[in-house]
Protein backbone atom coordinates (compact mmCIF):
# COMPACT_ATOMS: atom_id res chain seq x y z
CA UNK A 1 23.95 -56.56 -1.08
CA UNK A 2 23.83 -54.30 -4.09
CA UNK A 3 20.08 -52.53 -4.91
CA UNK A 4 18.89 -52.66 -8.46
CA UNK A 5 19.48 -49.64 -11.22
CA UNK A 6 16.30 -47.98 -10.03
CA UNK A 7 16.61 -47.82 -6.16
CA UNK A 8 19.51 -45.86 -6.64
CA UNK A 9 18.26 -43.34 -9.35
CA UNK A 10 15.43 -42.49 -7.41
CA UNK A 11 17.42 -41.00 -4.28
CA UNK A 12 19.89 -39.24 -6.36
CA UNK A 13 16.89 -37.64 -8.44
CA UNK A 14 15.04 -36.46 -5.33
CA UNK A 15 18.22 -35.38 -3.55
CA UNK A 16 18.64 -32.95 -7.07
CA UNK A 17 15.29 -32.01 -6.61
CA UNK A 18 15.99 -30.77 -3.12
CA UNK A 19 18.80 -28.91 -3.48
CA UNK A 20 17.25 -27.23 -6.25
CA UNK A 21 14.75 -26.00 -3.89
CA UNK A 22 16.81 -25.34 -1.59
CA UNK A 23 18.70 -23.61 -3.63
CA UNK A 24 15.67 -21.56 -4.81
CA UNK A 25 14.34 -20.52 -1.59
CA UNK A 26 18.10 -19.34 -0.07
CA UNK A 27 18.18 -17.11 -3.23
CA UNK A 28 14.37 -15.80 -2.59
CA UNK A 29 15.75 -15.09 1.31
CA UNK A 30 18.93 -13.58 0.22
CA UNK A 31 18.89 -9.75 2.15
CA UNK A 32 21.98 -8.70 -0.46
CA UNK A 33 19.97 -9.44 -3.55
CA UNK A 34 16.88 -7.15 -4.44
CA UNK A 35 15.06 -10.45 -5.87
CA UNK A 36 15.71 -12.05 -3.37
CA UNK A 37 13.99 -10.99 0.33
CA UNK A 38 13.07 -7.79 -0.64
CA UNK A 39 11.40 -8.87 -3.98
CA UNK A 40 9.80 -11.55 -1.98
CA UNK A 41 8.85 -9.31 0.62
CA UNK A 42 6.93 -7.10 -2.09
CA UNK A 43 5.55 -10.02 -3.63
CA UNK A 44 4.32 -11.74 -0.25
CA UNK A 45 3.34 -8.12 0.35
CA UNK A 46 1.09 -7.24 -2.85
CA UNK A 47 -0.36 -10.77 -2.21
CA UNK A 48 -2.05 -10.05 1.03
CA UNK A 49 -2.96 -7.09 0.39
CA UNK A 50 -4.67 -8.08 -2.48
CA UNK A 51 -6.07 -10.95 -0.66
CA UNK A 52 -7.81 -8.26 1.91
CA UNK A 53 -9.07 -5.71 -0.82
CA UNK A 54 -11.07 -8.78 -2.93
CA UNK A 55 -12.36 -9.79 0.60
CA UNK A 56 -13.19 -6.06 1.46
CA UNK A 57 -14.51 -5.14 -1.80
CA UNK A 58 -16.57 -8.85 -1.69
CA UNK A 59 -18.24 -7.90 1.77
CA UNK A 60 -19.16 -4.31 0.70
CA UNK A 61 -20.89 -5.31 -2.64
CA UNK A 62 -22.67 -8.29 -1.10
CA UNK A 63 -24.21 -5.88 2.04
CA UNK A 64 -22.40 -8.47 4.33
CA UNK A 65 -21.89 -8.37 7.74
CA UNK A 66 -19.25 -5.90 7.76
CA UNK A 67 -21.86 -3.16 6.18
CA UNK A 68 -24.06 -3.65 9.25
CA UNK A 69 -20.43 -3.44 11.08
CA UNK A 70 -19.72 -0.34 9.46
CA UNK A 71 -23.30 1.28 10.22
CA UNK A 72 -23.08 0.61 13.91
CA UNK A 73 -20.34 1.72 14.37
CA UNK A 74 -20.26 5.18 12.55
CA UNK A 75 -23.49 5.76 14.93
CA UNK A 76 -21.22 5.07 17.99
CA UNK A 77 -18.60 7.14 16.55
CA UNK A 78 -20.62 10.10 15.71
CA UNK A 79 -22.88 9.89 19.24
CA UNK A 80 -19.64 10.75 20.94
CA UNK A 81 -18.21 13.46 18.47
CA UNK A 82 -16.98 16.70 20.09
CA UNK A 83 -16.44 20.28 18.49
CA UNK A 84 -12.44 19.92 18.88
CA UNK A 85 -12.27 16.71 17.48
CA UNK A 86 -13.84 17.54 14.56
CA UNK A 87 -11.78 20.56 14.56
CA UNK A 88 -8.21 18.73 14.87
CA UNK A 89 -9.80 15.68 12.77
CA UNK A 90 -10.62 17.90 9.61
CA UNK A 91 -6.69 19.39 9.97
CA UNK A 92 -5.70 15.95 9.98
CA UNK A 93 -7.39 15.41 6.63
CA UNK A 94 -6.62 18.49 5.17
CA UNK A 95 -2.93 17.25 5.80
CA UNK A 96 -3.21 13.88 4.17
CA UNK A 97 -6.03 14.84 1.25
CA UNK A 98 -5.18 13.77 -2.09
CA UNK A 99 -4.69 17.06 -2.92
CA UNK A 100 -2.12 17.79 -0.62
CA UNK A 101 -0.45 14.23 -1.78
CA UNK A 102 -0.66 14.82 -5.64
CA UNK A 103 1.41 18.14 -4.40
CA UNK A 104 3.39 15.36 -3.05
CA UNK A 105 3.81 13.75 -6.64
CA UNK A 106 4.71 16.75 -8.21
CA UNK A 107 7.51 18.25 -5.97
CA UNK A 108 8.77 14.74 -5.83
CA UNK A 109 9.07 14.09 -9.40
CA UNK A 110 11.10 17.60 -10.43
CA UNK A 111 13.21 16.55 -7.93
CA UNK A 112 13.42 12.69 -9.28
CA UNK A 113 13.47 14.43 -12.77
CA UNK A 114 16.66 16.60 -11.65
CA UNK A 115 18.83 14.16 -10.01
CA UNK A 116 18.24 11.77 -12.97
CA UNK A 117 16.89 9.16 -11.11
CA UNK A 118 15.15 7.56 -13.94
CA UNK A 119 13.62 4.24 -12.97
CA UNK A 120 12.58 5.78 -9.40
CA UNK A 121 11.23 8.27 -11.75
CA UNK A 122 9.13 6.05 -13.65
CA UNK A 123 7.98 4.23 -10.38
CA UNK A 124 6.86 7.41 -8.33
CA UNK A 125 4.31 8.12 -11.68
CA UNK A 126 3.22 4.88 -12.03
CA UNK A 127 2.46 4.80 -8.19
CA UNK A 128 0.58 8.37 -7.83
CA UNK A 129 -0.42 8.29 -11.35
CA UNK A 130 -1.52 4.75 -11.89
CA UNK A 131 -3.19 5.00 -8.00
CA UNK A 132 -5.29 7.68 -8.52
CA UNK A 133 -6.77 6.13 -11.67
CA UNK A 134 -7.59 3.00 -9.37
CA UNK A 135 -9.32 4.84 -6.75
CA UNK A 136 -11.66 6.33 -9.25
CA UNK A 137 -12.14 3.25 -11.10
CA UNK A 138 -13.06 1.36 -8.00
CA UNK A 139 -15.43 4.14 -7.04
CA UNK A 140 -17.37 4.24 -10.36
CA UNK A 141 -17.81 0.48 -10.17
CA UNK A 142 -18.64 -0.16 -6.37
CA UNK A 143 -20.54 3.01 -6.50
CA UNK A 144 -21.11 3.34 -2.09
CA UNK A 145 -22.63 6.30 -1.04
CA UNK A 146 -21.53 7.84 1.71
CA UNK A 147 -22.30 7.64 5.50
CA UNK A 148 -25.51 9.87 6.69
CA UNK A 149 -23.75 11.31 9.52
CA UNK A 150 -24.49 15.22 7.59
CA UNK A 151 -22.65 17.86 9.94
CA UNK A 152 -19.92 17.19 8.65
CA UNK A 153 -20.61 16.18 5.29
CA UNK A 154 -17.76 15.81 2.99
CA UNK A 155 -17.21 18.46 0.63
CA UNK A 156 -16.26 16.48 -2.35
CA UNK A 157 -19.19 14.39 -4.34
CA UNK A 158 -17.27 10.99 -4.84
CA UNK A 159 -18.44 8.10 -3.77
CA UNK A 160 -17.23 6.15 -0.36
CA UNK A 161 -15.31 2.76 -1.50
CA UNK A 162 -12.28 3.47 -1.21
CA UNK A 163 -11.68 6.22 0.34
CA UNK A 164 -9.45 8.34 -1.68
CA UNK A 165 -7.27 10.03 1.38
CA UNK A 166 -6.56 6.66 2.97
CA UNK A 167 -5.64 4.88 -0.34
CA UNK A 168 -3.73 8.21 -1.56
CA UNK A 169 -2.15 8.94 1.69
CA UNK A 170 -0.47 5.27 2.38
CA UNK A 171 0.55 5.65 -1.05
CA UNK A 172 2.37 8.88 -1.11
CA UNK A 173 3.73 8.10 2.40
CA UNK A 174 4.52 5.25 1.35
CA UNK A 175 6.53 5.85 -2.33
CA UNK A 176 8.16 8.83 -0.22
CA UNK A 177 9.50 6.90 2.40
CA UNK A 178 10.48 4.27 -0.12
CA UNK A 179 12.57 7.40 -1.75
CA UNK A 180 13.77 8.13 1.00
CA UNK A 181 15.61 5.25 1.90
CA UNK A 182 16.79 3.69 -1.41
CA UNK A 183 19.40 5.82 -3.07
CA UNK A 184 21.00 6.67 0.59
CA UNK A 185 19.69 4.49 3.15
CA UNK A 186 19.46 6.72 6.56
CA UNK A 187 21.36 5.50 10.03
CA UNK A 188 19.00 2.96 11.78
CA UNK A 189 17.42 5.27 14.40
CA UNK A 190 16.38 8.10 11.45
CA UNK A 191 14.79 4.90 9.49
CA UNK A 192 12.56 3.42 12.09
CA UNK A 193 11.29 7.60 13.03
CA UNK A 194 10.89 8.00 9.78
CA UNK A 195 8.81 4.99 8.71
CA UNK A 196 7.10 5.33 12.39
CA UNK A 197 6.11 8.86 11.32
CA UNK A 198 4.58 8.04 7.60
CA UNK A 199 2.74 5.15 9.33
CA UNK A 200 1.62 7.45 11.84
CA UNK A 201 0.26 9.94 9.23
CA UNK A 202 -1.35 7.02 7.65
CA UNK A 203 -3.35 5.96 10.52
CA UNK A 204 -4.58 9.61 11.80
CA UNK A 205 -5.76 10.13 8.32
CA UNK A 206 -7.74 7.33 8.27
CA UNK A 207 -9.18 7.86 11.84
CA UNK A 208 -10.07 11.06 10.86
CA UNK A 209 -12.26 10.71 7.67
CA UNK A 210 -14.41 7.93 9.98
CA UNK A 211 -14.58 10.87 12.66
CA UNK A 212 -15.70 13.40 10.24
CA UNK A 213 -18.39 10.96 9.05
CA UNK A 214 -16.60 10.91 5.21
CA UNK A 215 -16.04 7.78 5.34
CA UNK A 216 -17.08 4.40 7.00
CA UNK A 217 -14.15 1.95 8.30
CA UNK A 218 -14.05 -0.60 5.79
CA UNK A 219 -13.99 2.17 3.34
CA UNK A 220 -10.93 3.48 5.15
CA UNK A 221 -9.64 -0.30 5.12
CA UNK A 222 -10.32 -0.89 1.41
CA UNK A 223 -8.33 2.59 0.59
CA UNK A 224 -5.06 0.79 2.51
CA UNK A 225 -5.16 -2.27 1.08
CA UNK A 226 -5.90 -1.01 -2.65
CA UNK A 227 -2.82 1.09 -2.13
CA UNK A 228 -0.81 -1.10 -0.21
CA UNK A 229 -1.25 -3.59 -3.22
CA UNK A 230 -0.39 -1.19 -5.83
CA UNK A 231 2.40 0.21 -4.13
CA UNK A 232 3.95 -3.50 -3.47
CA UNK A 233 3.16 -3.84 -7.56
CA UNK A 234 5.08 -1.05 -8.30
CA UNK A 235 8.38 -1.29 -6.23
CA UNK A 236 8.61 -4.75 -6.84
CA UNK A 237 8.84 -4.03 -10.39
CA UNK A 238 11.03 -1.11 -9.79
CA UNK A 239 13.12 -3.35 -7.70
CA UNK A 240 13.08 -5.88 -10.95
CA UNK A 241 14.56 -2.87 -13.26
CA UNK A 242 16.86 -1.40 -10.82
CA UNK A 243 18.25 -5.16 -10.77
CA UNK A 244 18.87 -5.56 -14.20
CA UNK A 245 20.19 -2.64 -14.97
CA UNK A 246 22.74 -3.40 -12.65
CA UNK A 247 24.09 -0.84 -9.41
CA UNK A 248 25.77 2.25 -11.44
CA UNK A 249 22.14 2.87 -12.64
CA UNK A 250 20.02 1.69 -9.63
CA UNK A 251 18.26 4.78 -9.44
């Protein structure tokens, strides 16, 4: 029995249309190609997080649920402070303050500048630079005060969403570790300590500006996912040039 013209185009058209997919998703899961996993990681990456920070920022400026969240729970927090927590908290955000990180930025790109690492170069400013002009921007136009917990008041006069040492912090960590690990990519035991320890930073630094009454938790939240997105952005476009320009100039 032979099928007509048509019966047999159809198949053939939707077995080309498969491969090409499949074809398309073994190159976005390739580990040995930068776009493939890993651009796909960043992408998948910057997606979520920017997913969380229009959710975040949604909640705050509508006086949702999570505000009354927020309130309660920086009165639990601060009914149970103690004199050497807020002691070892404020060291703790001394240590991660964007001060201390834009110190970071600097050191980092002499030393990007000197071993003519160009297009990590342009990355690391885009991410500190380009970062730190987002966290003031979203400031200005959420425009949060801060929590009412005063004796520990924060010294500086910004306002609360996002908060600047989370969304600075996971940033710098963050581009540093990144750093790190490109150009010479550390034995397996040195990677996992070091990543452990950035996302360790990360996390005490955010604990600590809800302890010290800075901050309230979904400001600390916000300031992670606004710099988790922009740091995605930026190395997935960094991972774009490095790419192209091929692997004698991947730095």
């Amino acid at each position: 029995m032979r099928f007509p013209p048509s019966a047999q185009i159809v198949p053939l058209a939707l077995r080309r249309r498969l491969s090409s997919l499949s074809g398309f998703l073994s190159s976005r899961l390739d580990p040995q190609s930068y776009v493939g996993l890993h651009l796909t990681i960043s992408l998948v990456l910057a997606a979520a997080a920017i997913w969380v920070s229009s959710a975040l920022l949604d909640a705050v400026l509508d006086n949702a649920t999570l505000v009354h969240a927020d309130i309660a729970i920086d009165v639990w927090v601060h009914a149970h402070v103690t004199a050497t927590g807020l002691t070892v908290s404020r060291a703790i955000s001394d240590g991660g303050s964007p001060a201390v990180m834009t110190a970071i930025g600097v050191i980092g790109g002499i030393v990007l500048i000197v071993r003519g690492w160009t297009t990590l170069l342009a990355t690391w400013i885009a991410v500190f630079g380009g970062g730190w002009i987002l966290e003031r921007v979203l400031k200005i136009v959420v425009h949060r005060t801060r929590p009412a917990f005063t004796p520990t008041r924060a010294s500086e006069f910004t306002m609360s969403f996002p908060s600047g040492h989370a969304m600075m912090c996971i940033m710098g960590m963050g581009m540093l570790t990144y750093v790190l690990m490109v150009p010479h990519p550390p034995a397996r035991p040195w990677r996992e300590s070091l990543i452990g320890l950035a996302a360790s930073i990360v996390l005490l630094v955010g604990i600590s500006r809800v302890y010290l009454g800075a901050h309230y938790p979904s400001d600390v939240l916000g300031g992670y996912a606004f710099g988790i997105a922009w740091l995605a952005v930026c190395i997935g476009v960094s991972g774009i040039a490095r790419h192209r320009r091929g692997a004698s100039l991947a730095r």
